[in-house]
Protein backbone atom coordinates (compact mmCIF):
# COMPACT_ATOMS: atom_id res chain seq x y z
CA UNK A 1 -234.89 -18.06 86.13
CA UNK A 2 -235.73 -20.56 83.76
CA UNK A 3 -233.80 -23.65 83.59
CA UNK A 4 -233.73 -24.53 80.02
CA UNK A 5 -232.58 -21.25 78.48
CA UNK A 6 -231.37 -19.51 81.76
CA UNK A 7 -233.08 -16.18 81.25
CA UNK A 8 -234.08 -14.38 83.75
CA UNK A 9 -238.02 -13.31 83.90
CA UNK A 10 -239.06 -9.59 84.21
CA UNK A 11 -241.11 -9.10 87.34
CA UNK A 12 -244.20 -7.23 87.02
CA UNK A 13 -243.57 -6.29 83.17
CA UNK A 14 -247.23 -5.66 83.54
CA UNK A 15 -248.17 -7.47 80.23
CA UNK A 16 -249.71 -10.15 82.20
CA UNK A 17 -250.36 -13.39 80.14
CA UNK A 18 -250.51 -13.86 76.58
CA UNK A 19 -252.92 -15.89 74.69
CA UNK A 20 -250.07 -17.49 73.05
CA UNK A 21 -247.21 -17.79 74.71
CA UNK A 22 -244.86 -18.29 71.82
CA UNK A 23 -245.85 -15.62 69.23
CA UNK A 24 -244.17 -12.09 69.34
CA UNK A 25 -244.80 -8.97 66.93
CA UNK A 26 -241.93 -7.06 66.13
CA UNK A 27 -241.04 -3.93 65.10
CA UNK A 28 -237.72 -2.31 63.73
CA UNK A 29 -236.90 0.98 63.14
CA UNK A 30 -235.92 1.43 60.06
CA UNK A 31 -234.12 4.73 60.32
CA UNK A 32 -231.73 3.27 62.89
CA UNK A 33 -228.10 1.72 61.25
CA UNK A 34 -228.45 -1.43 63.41
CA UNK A 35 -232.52 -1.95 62.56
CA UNK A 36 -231.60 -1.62 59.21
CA UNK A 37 -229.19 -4.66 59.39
CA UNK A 38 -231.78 -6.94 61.37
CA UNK A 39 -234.19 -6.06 58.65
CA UNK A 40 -232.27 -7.20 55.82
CA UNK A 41 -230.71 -10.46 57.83
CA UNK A 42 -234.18 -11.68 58.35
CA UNK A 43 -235.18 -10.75 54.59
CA UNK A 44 -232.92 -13.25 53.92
CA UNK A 45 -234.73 -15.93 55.73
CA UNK A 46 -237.59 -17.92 54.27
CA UNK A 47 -240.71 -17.53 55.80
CA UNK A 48 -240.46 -20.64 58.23
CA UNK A 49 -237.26 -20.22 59.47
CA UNK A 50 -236.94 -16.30 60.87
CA UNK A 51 -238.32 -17.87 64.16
CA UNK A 52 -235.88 -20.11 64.37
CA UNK A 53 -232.95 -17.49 63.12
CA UNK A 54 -234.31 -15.33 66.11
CA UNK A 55 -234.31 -17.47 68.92
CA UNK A 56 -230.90 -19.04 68.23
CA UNK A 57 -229.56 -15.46 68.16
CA UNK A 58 -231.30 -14.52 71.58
CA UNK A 59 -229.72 -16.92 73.39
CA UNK A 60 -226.66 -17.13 71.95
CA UNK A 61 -226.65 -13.47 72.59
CA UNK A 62 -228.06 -14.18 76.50
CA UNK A 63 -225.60 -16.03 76.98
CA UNK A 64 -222.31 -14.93 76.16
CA UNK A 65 -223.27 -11.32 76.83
CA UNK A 66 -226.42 -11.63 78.90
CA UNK A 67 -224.62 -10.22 81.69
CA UNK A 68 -223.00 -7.12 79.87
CA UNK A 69 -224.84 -3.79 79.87
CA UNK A 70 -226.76 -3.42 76.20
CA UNK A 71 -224.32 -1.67 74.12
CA UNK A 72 -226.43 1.09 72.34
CA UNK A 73 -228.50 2.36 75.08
CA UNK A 74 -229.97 5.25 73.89
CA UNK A 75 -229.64 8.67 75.86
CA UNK A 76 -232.75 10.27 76.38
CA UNK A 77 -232.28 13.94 74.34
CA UNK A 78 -234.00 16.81 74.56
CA UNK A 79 -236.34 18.41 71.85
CA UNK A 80 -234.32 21.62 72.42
CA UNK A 81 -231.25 19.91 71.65
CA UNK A 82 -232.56 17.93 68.23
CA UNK A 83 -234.14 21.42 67.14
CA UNK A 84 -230.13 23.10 67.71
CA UNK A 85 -228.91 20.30 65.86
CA UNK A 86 -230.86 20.38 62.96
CA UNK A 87 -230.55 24.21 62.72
CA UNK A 88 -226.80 23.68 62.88
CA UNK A 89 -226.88 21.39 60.34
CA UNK A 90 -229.01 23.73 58.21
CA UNK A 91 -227.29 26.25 58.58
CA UNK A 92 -223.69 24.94 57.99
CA UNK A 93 -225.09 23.49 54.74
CA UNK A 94 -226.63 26.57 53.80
CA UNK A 95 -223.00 28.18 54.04
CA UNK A 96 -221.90 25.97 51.89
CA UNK A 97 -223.96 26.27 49.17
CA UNK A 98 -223.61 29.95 49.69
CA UNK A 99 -219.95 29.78 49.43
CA UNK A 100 -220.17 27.76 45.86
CA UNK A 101 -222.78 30.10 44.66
CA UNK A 102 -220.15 32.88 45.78
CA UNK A 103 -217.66 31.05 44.26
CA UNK A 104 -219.73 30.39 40.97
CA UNK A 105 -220.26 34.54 40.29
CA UNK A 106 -216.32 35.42 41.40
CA UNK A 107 -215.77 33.01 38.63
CA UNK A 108 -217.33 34.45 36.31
CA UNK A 109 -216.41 38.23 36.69
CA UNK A 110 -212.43 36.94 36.70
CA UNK A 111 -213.17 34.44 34.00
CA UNK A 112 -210.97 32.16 35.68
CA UNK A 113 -211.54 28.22 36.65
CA UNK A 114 -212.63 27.92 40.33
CA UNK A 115 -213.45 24.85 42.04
CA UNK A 116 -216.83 24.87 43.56
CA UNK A 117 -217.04 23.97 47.33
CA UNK A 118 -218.97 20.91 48.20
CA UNK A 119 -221.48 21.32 51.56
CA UNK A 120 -219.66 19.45 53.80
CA UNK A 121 -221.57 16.38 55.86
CA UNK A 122 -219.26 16.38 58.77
CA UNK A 123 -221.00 18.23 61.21
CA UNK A 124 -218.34 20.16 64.15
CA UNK A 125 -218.79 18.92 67.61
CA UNK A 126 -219.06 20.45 70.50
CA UNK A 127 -216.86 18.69 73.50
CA UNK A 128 -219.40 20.17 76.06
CA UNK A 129 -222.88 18.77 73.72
CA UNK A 130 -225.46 16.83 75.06
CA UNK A 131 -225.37 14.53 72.08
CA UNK A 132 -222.31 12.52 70.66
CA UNK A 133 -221.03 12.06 67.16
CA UNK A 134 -222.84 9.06 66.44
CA UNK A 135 -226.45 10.87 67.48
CA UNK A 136 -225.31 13.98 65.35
CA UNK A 137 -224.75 11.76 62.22
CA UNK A 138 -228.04 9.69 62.94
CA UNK A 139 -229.86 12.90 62.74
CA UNK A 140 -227.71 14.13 59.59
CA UNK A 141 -228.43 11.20 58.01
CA UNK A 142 -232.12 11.54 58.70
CA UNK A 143 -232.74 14.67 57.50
CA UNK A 144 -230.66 13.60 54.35
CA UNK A 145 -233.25 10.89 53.46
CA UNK A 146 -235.78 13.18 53.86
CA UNK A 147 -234.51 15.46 51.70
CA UNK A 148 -234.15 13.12 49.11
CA UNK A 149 -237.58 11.46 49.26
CA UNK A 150 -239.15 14.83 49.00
């Protein structure tokens, strides 16, 4: 444990030693929520003073919640389970486009006003999933920024 800062040092992290100790590359992930925020808090800061930003947020966060499991550790998932995921969500959008294109030609033949149905981007989950509702919407909202870049 070191005695200024009070962290505690991995054992056999199997990095070995740095040139220089005090430089660090990082990189976010800019498709997760949380990422994201990091990304635009250290936009923020000039140029000489993310280092600074960063370390007083490491241990501030060491120590009033260094001893508290991490709060977003990530389940490991299953490329069966993404692929039944993203057909779900496919399909359940597909439906609903099919149901306002339905909707559209009923119109039509009645001649009377009919309010289109939106695809909906709540997604139903199952209680007995491998995934929860915040890794369902993280993959909704992935496929959704595909979508729109393409």
């Amino acid at each position: 444990m070191s005695i200024c800062t009070g962290l505690k040092q991995q054992a056999g992290d199997g990095m070995g030693e740095k040139k220089e100790r005090g430089r660090f590359t990082l990189r976010f992930n800019e498709g997760d929520p949380i990422h994201e925020t990091a990304i635009g808090l250290l936009e923020l800061q000039s140029p000489r003073t993310k280092a600074q930003y960063v370390a007083n947020a490491v241990v501030y966060y060491n120590e009033h919640f260094g001893q508290e499991p991490q709060p977003l550790n990530a389940s490991i998932i299953s490329k069966e389970a993404v692929v039944a995921i993203v057909k779900e969500i496919l399909r359940q959008e597909g439906m609903g486009q099919e149901k306002a294109k339905e909707q559209a030609i009923t119109a039509r033949l009645v001649e009377g006003p009919v309010a289109p149905v939106m695809p909906s981007t709540a997604q139903e989950v199952d209680d007995d999933s491998e995934m929860d509702d915040r890794t369902r919407r993280l993959i909704a909202g992935a496929l959704s920024a595909f979508r729109s870049r393409g």
